[in-house]
Protein backbone atom coordinates (compact mmCIF):
# COMPACT_ATOMS: atom_id res chain seq x y z
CA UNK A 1 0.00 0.00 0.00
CA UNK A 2 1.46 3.09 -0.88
CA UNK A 3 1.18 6.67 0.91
CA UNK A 4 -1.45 8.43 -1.14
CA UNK A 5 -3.65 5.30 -1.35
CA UNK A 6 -3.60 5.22 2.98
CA UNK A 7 -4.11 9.14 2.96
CA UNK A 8 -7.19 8.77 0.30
CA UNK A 9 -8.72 5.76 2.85
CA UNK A 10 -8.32 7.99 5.59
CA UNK A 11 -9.77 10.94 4.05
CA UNK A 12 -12.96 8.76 2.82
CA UNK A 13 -13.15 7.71 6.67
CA UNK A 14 -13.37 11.04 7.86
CA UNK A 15 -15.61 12.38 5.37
CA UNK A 16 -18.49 9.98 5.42
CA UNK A 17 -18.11 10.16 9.54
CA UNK A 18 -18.48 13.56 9.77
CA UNK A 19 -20.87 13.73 7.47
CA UNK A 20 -23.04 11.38 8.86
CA UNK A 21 -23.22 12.27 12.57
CA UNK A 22 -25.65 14.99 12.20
CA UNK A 23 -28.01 12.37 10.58
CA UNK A 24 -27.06 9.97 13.69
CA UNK A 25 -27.77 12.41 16.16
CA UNK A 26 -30.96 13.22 14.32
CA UNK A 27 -31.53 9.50 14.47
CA UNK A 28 -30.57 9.25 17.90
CA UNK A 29 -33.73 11.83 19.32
CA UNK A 30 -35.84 10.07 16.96
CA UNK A 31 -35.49 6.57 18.48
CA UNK A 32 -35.27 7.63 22.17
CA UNK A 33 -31.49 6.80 22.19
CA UNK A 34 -30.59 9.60 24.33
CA UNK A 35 -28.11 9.96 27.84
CA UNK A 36 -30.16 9.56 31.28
CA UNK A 37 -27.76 10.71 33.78
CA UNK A 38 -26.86 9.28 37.04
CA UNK A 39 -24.58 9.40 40.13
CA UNK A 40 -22.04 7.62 38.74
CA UNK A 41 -21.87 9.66 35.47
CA UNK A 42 -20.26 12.85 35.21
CA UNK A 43 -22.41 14.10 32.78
CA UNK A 44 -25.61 15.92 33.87
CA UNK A 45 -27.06 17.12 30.45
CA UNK A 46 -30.49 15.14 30.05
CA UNK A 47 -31.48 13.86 26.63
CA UNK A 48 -27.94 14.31 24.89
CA UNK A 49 -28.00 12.17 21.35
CA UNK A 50 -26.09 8.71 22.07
CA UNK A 51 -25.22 6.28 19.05
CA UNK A 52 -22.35 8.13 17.88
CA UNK A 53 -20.41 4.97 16.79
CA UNK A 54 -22.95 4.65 14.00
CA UNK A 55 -21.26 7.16 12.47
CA UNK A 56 -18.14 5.95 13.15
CA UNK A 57 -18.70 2.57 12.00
CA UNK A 58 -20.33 4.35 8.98
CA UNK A 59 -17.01 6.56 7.82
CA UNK A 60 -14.88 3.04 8.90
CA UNK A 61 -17.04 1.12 6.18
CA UNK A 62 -16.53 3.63 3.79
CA UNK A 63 -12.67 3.59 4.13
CA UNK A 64 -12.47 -0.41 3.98
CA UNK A 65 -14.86 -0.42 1.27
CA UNK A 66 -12.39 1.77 -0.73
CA UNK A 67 -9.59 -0.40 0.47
CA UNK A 68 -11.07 -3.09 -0.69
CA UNK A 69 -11.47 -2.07 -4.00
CA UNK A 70 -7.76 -1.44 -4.05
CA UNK A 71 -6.18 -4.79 -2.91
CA UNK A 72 -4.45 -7.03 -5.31
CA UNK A 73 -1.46 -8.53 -3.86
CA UNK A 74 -2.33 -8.97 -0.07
CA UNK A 75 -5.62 -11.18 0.75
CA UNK A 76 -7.40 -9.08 2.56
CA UNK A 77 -11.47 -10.51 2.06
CA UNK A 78 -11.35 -13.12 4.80
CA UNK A 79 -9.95 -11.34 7.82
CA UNK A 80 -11.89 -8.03 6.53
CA UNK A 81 -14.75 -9.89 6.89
CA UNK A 82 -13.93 -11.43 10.32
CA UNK A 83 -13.71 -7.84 11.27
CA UNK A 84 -16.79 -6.71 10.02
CA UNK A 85 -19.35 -9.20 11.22
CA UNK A 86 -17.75 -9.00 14.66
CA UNK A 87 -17.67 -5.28 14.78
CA UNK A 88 -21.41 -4.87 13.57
CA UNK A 89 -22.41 -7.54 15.85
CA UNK A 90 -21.14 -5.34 18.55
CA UNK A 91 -22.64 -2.34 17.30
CA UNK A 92 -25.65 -4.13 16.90
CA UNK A 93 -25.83 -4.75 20.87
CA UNK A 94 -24.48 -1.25 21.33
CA UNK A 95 -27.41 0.04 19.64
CA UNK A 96 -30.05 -2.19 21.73
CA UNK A 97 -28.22 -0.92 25.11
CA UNK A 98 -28.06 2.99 24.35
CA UNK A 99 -31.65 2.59 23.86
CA UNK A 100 -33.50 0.12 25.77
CA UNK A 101 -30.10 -0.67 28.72
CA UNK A 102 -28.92 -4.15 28.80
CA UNK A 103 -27.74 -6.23 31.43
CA UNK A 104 -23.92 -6.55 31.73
CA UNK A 105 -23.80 -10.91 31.25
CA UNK A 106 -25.78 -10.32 27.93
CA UNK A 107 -23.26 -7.58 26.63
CA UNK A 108 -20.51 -10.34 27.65
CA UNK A 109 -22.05 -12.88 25.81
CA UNK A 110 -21.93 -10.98 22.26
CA UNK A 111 -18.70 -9.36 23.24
CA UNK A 112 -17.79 -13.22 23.25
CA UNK A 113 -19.51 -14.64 20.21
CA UNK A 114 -17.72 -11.33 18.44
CA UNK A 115 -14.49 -12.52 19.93
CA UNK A 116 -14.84 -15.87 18.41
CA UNK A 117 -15.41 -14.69 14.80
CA UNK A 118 -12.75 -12.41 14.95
CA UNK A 119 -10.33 -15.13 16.41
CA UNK A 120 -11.51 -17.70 13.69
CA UNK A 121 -10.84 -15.32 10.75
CA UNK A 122 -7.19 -14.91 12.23
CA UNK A 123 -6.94 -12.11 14.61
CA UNK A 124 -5.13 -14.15 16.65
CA UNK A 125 -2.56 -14.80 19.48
CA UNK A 126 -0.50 -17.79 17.96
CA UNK A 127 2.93 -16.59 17.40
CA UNK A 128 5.78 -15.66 20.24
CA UNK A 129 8.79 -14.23 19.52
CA UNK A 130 12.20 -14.91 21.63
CA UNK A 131 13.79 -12.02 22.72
CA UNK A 132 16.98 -13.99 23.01
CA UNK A 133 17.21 -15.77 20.13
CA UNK A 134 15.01 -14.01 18.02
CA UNK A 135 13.32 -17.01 17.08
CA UNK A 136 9.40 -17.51 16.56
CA UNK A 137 7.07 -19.60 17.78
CA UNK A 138 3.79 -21.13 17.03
CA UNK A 139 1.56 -21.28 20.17
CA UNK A 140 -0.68 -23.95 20.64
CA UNK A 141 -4.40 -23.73 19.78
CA UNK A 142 -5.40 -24.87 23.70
CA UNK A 143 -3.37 -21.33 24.70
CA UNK A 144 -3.85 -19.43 21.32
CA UNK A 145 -8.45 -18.91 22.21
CA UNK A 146 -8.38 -18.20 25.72
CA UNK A 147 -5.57 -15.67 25.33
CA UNK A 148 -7.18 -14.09 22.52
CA UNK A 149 -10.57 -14.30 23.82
CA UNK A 150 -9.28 -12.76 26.82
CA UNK A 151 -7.61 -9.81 25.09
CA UNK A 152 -10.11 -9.06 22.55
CA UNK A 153 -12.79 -8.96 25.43
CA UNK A 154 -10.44 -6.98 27.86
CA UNK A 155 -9.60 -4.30 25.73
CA UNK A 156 -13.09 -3.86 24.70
CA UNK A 157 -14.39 -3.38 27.82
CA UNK A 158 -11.43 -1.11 28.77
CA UNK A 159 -12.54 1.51 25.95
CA UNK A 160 -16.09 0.91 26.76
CA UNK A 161 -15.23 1.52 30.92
CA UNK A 162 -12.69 4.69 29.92
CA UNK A 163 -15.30 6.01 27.94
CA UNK A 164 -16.30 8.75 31.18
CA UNK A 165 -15.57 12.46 29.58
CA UNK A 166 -16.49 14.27 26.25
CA UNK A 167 -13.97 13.61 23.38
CA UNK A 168 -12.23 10.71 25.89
CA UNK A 169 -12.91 7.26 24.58
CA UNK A 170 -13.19 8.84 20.65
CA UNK A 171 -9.50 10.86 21.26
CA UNK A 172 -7.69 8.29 22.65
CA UNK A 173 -9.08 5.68 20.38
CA UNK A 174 -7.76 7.92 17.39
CA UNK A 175 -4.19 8.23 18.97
CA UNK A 176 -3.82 4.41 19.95
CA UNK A 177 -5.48 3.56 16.51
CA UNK A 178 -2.98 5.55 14.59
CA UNK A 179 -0.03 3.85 17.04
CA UNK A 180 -1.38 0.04 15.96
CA UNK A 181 -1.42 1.61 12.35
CA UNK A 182 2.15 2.77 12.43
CA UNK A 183 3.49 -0.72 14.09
CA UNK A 184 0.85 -2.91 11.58
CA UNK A 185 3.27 -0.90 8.78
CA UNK A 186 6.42 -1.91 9.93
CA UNK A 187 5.45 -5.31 10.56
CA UNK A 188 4.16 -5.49 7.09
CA UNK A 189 0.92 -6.79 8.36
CA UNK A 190 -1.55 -4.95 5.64
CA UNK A 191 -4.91 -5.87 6.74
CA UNK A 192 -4.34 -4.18 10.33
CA UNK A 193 -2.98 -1.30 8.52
CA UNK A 194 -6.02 -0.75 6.40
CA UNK A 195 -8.27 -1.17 9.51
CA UNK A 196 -6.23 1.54 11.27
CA UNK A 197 -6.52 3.47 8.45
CA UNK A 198 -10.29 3.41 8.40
CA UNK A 199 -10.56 3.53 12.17
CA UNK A 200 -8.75 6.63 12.77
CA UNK A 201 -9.92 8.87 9.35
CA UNK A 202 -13.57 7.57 10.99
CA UNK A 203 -12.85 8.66 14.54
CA UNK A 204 -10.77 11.91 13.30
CA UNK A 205 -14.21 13.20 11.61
CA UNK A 206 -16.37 12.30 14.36
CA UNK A 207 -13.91 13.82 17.10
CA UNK A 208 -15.68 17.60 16.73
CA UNK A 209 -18.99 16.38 17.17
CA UNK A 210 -17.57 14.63 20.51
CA UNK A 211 -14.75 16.90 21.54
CA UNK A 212 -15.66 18.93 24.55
CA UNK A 213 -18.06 20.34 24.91
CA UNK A 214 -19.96 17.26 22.90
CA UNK A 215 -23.24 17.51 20.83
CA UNK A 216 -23.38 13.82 20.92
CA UNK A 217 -21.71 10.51 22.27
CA UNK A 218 -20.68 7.58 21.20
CA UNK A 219 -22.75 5.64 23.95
CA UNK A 220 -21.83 1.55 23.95
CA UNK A 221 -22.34 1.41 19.97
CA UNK A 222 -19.07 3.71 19.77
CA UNK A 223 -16.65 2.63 22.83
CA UNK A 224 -17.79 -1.41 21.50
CA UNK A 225 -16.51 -1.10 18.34
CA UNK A 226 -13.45 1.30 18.65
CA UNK A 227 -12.21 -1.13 21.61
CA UNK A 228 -13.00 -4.48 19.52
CA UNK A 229 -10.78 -2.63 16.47
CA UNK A 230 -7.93 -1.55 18.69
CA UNK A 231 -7.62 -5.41 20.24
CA UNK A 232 -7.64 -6.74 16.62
CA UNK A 233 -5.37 -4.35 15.81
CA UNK A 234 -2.65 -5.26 18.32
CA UNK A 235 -3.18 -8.62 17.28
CA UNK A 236 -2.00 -8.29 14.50
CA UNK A 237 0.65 -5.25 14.86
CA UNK A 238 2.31 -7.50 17.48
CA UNK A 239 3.61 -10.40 15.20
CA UNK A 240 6.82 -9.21 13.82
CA UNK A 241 7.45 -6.17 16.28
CA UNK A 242 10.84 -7.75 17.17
CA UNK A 243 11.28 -8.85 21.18
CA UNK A 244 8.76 -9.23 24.04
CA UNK A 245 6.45 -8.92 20.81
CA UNK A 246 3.01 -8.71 23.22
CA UNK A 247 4.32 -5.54 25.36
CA UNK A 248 4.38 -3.22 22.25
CA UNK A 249 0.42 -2.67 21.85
CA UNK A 250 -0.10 -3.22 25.61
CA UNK A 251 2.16 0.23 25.89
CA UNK A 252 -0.23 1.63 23.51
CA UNK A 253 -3.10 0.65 24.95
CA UNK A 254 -1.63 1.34 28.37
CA UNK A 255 -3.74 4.20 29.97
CA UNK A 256 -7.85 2.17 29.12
CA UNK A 257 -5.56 -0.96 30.49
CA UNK A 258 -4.10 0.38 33.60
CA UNK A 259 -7.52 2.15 34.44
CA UNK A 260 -9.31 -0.89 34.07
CA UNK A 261 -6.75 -3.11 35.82
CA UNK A 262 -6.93 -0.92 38.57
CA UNK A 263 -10.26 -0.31 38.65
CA UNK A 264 -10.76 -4.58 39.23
CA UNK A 265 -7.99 -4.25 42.17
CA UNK A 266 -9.78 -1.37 43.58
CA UNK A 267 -13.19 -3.16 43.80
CA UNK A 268 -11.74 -6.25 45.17
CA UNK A 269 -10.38 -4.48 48.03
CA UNK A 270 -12.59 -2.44 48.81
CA UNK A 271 -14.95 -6.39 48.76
CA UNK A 272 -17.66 -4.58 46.25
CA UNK A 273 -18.38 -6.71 42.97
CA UNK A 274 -15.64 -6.57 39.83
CA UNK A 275 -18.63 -4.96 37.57
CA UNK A 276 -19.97 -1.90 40.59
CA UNK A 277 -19.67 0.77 38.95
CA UNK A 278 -17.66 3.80 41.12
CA UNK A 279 -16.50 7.37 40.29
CA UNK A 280 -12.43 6.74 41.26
CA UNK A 281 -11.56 6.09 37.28
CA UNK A 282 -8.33 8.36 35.99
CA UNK A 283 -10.55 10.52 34.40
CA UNK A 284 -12.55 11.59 37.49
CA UNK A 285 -9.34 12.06 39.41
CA UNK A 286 -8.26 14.07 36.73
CA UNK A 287 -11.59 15.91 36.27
CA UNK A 288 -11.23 16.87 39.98
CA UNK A 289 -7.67 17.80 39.68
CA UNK A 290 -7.75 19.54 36.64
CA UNK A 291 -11.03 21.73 36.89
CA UNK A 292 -12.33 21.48 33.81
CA UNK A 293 -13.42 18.13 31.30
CA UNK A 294 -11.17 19.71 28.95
CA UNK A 295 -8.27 19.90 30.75
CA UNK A 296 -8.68 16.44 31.87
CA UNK A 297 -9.28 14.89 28.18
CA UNK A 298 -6.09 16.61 26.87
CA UNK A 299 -4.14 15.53 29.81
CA UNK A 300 -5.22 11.74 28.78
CA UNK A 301 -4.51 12.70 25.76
CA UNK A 302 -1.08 13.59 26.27
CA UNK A 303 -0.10 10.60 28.59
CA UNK A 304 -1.75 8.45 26.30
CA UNK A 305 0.52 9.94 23.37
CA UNK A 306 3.83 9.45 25.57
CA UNK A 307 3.12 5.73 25.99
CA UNK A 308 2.40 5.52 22.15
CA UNK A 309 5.67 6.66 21.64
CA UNK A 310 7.15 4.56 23.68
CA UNK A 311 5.67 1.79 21.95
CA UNK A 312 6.68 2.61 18.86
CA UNK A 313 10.66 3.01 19.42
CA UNK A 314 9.89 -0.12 22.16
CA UNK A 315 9.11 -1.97 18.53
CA UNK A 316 12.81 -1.60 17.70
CA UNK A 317 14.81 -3.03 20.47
CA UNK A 318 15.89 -6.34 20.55
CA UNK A 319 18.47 -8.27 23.66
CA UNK A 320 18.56 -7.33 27.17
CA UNK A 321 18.28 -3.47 26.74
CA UNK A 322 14.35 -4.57 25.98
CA UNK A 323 14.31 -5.93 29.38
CA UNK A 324 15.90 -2.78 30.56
CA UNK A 325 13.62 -0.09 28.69
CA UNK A 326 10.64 -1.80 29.68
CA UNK A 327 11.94 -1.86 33.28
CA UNK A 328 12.69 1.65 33.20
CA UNK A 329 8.74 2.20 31.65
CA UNK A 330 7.50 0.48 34.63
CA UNK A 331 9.19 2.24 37.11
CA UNK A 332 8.25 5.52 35.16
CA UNK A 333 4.03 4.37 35.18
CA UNK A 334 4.04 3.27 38.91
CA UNK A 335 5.50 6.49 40.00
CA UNK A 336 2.99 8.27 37.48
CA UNK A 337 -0.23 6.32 38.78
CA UNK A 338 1.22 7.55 42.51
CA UNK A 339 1.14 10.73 41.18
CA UNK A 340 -2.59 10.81 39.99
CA UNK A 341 -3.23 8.78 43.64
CA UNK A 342 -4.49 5.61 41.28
CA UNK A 343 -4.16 3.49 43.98
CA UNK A 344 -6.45 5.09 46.91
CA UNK A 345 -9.64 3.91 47.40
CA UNK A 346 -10.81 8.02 48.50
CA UNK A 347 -12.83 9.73 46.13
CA UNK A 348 -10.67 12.70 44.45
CA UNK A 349 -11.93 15.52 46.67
CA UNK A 350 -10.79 13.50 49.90
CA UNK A 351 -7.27 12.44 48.64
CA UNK A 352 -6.45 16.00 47.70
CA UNK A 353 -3.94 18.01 49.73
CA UNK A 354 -5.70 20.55 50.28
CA UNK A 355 -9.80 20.14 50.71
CA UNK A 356 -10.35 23.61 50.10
CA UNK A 357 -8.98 23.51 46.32
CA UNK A 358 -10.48 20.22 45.78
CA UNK A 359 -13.75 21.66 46.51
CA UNK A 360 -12.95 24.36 44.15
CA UNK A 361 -11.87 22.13 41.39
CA UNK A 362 -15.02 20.31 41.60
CA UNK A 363 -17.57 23.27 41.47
CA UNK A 364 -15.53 24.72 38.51
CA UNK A 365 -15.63 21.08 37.15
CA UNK A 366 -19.20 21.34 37.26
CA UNK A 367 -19.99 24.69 36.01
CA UNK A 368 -17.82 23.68 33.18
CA UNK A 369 -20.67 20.39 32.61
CA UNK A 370 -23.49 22.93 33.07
CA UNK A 371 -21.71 25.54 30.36
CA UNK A 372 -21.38 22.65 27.92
């Protein structure tokens, strides 16, 4: 694939998206799709269109349809298709829970069955690389599903949990999307590049619509489908990205990842289910800290960006000095997370040094909301 053939998919993407979300949030207010807040939403603007990943998925179709057209040497049809049924099944459920709420084991289930195409059409982990000797190998089919399975699924339901702020779930998944893209083109791996392609022209042209302050969100039907494309992919980015192969898109996805891993810790410790929902997620800490939603966002934004870099030059080192990059990365995140005070179980205001500004951060947190 050459240069002006990605920028043409991309521009297609991004197009048709932005195009289309006035019609989507049109469609949304039609339908009843719309945001109910509650406590454990930031948001307190009644009624605000939801279904935004319609138009996502809508500029995304467009670029892979173009892409499509344009393939000759690389066979792109059967894992383009993989990727399409499982990402419009998960729209498809996205759709029934913005408007009518689903329960969280039935969202599993189809996050599953979506899973299981994907996997079978070869978005899959079944090749490890030795960082030693450089050699790969095959991983066997007893490890190869419940590894993928388990990625697929976790990094769908990390965009879907991140998904908190205006402009947050739809930003980052443009950044980390472009990231895969980049690694997906040195690793010659041509079907995840055309995906990224599509993905991030698509989210690029909704991002206005969604940036703060939002005229619509992407409600389930948008955070489903940009996580499911992100873990496909790293799937497939990861397979000749040199050493340690598996920790390049886990740096890019690191910030949904971390929040989500700690979110799981928090709850257990705390002894309230994995899935109870709480208000202690990066982005609230940051909301508090910060003062204003879009403050926060571009902070994410910017962390998000450092670990994407990293990533990328991580892509590049082979031997020991992997080991001891990737050591000094995790040094480097723990004291970050300290930082934001990731690991308390307080609410932002209480953890604060000093109540008084914590208190003011909130109310000009909130004013911000009620401005937007």
């Amino acid at each position: 694939m050459n240069e002006l053939r990605a920028i043409a998919i991309m521009l297609v993407a991004a197009g048709v998206a932005a195009l289309a979300t006035p019609a989507v949030m049109r469609l949304a207010i039609a339908v009843g799709a719309v945001d109910r807040p509650n406590d454990r939403k930031v948001s307190r603007r009644a009624r605000m269109p939801l279904l935004g990943g319609l138009a996502v998925g809508v500029g995304a179709g467009a670029g892979l349809v173009l892409a499509t057209v344009w393939a000759t040497e690389v066979e792109v049809f059967p894992k383009a298709w993989g990727f399409v049924l499982g990402a419009g099944l998960l729209m498809t459920i996205g759709f029934l829970d913005d408007r009518f709420t689903l329960r969280a084991n039935v969202k599993l289930a189809f996050q599953l069955v979506a899973a299981a195409i994907a996997i079978q059409a070869g978005f899959r982990f079944d090749l490890f690389s030795d960082p030693f000797s450089v050699q790969t190998l095959e991983v066997p089919l007893w490890i190869v599903w419940p590894v993928s399975l388990l990625w697929i699924v976790g990094v769908t339901n990390a965009m879907n949990l991140i998904d908190g702020l205006d402009g947050l779930s739809s930003g980052l998944g443009a950044i980390i999307a472009a990231t895969l893209t980049i690694i997906c083109w040195q690793a010659e791996q041509w079907v995840g590049v055309t995906i990224g392609l599509a993905m991030f022209g698509a989210l690029i042209g909704y991002l206005p619509f969604n940036f703060p302050p939002a005229r619509i969100f992407l409600g389930d039907t948008g955070s489903l489908l940009i996580g499911f494309s992100l873990s496909v992919l790293a799937l497939e980015g990861y397979r000749k990205a040199a050493v340690l192969a598996f920790i390049v898109p886990m740096l890019a996805l690191a910030i949904p990842l971390l929040d989500t891993l700690l979110s799981i810790a928090r709850r257990i410790r705390s002894g309230k289910g994995v899935f109870s929902p709480d208000k202690l997620h990066m982005h609230h800490r940051l909301l508090v800290r910060e003062g204003s939603h879009k403050n926060a966002v571009l902070m994410l934004y910017f962390l998000t960006s450092c670990f994407c870099m990293i990533a990328i030059s991580f892509a590049q080192i082979d031997g020991w000095l992997a080991f001891v990059y990737l050591a000094a990365v995790i040094a480097v995140t723990i004291r970050l997370l300290r930082n934001l005070d990731a690991f308390s179980l307080e609410g932002p205001e209480a953890s604060a040094r000093n109540p008084r500004d914590a208190a003011s951060n909130a109310r000009s947190a909130n004013e911000d909301e009620d401005k937007a």
